[in-house]
N, C-alpha and C. Protein backbone atom coordinates (compact mmCIF):
# COMPACT_ATOMS: atom_id res chain seq x y z
N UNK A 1 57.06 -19.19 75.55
CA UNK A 1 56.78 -18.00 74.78
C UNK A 1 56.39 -16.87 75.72
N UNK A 2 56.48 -16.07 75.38
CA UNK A 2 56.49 -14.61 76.16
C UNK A 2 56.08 -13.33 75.21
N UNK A 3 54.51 -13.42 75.86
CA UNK A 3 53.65 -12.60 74.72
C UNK A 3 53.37 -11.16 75.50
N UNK A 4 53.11 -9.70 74.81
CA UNK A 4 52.94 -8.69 75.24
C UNK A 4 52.14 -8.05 74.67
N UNK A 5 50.96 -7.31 74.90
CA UNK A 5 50.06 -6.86 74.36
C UNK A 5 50.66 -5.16 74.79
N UNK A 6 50.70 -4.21 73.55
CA UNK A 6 50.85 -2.93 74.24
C UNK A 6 50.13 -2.23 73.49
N UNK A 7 49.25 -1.31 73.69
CA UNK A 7 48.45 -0.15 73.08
C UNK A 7 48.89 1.13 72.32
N UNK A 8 48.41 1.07 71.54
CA UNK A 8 49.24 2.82 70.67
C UNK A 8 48.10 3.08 69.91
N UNK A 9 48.33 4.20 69.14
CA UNK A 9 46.91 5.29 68.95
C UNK A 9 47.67 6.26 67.49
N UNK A 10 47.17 5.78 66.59
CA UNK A 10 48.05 6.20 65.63
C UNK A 10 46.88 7.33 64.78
N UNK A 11 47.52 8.90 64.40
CA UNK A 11 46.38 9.93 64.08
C UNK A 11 46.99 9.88 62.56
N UNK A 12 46.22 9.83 61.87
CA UNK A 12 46.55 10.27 61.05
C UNK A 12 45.88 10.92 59.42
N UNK A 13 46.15 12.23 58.78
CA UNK A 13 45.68 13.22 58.33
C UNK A 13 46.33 12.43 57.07
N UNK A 14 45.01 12.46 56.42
CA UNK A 14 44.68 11.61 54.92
C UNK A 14 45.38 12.83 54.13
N UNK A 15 44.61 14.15 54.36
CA UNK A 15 44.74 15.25 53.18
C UNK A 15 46.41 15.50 53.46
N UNK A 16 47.15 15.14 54.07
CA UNK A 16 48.47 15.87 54.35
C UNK A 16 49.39 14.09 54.06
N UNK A 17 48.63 13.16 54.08
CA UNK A 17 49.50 11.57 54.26
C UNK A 17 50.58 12.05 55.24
N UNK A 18 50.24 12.82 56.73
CA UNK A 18 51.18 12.55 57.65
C UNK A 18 50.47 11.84 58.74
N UNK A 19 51.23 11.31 59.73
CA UNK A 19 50.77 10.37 61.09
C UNK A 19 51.61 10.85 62.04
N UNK A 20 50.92 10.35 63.55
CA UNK A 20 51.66 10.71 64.74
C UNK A 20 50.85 9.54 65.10
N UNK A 21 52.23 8.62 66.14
CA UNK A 21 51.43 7.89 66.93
C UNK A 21 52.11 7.81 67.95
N UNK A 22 51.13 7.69 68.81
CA UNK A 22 51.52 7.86 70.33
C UNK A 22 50.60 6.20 71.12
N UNK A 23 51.99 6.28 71.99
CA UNK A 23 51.73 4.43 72.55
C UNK A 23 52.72 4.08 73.75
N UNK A 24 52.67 2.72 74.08
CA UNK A 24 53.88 2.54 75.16
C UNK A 24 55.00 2.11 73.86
N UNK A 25 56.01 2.53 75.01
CA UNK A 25 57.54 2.58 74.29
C UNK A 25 57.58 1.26 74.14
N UNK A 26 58.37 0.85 72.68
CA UNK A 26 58.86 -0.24 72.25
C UNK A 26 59.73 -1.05 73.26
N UNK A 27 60.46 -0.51 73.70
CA UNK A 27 61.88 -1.55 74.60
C UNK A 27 61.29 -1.18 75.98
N UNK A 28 59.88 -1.36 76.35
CA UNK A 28 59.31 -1.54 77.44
C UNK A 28 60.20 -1.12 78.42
N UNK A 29 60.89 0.32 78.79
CA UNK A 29 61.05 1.15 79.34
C UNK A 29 59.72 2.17 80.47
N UNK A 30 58.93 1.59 79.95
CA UNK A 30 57.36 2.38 81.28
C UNK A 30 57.30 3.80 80.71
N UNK A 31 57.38 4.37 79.56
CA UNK A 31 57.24 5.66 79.26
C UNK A 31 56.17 5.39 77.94
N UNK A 32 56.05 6.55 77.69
CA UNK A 32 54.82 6.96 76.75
C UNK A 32 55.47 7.31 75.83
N UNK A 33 55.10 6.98 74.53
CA UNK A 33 56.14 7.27 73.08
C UNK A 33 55.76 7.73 72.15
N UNK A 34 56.19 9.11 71.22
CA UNK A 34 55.02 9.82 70.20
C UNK A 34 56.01 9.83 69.25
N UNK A 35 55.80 9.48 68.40
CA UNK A 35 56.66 9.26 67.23
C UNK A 35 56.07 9.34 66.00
N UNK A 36 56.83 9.95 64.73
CA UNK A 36 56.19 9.98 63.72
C UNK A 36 57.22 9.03 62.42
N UNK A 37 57.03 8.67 61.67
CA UNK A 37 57.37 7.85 60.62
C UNK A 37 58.78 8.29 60.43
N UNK A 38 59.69 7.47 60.59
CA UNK A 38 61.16 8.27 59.92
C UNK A 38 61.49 9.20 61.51
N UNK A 39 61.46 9.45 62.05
CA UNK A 39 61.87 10.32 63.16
C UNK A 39 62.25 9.19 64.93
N UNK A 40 62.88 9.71 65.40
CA UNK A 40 62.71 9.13 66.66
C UNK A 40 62.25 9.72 67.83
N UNK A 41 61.82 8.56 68.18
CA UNK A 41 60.36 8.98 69.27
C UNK A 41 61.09 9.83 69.84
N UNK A 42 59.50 10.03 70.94
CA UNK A 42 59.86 11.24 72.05
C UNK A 42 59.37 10.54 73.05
N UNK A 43 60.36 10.01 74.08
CA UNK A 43 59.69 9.31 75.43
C UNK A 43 59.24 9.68 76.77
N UNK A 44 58.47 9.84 77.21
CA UNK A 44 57.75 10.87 78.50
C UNK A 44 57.73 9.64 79.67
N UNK A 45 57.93 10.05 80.74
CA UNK A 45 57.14 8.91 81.84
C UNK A 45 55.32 9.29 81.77
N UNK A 46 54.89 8.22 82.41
CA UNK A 46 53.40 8.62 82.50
C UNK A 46 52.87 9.91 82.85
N UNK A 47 53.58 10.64 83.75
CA UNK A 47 53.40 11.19 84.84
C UNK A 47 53.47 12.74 83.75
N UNK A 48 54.68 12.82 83.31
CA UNK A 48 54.55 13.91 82.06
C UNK A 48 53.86 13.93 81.05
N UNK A 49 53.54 12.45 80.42
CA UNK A 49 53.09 12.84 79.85
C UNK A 49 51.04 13.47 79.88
N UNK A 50 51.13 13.02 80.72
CA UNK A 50 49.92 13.54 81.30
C UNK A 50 49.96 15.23 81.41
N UNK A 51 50.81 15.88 82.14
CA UNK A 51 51.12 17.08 82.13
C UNK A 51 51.35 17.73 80.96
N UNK A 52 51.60 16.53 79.33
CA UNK A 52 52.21 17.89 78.63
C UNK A 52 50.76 17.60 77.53
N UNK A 53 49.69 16.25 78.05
CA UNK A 53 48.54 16.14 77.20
C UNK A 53 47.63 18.01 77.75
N UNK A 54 47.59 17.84 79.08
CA UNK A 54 46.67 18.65 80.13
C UNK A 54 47.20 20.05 78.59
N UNK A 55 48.58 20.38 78.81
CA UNK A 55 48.67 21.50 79.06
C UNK A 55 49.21 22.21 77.07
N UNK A 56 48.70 20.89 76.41
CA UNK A 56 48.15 20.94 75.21
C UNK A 56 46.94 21.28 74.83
N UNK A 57 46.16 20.82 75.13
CA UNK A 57 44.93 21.07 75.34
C UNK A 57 44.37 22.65 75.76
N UNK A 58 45.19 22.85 76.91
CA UNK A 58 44.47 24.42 77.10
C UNK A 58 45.15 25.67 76.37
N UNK A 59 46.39 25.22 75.54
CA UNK A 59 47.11 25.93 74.32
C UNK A 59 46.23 26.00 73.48
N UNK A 60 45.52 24.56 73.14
CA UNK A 60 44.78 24.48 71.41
C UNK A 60 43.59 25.00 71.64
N UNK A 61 42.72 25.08 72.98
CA UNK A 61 41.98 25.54 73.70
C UNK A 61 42.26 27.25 73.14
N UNK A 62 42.99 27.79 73.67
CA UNK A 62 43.24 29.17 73.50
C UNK A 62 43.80 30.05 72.34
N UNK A 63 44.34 29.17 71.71
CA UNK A 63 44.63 29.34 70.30
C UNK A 63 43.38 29.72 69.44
N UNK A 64 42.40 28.74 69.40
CA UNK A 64 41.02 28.65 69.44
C UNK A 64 40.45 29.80 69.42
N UNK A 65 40.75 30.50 70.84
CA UNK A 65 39.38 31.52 71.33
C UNK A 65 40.40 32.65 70.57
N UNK A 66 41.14 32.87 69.91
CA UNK A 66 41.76 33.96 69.73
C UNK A 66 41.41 34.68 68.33
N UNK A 67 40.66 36.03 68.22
CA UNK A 67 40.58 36.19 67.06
C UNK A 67 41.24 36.05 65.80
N UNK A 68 40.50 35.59 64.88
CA UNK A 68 40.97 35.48 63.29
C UNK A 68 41.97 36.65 63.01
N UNK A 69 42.90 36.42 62.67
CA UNK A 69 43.35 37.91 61.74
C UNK A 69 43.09 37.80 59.90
């Protein structure tokens, strides 16, 4: 037998019943996989996806500081 443990992180917004989950890719390819129900993933290497967490963050970050209209 040939067992695999892989991690994923599933968000998901009760008031809207939508999800995003993000994890290692199914066909153990070494990439990072964000996928939502019905759609097909989106596969990153580690390396991006790190770059596109970073550079999320200082979007939602700045989005943030921006006045209300």
């Amino acid at each position: 037998m040939n067992y695999q443990i892989k991690q994923s992180f599933m968000i998901s917004d009760y008031d809207t019943d939508s999800s995003l989950t993000v994890g290692e890719d199914p066909d153990d390819m070494g990439c990072v996989a964000i996928f939502t129900p019905n759609t097909e993933a989106l596969y990153l290497s580690p390396e991006m996806a790190i770059i596109v967490a970073e550079v999320m963050i200082k979007v939602a970050k700045t989005m943030q500081e921006k006045p209300q209209k």
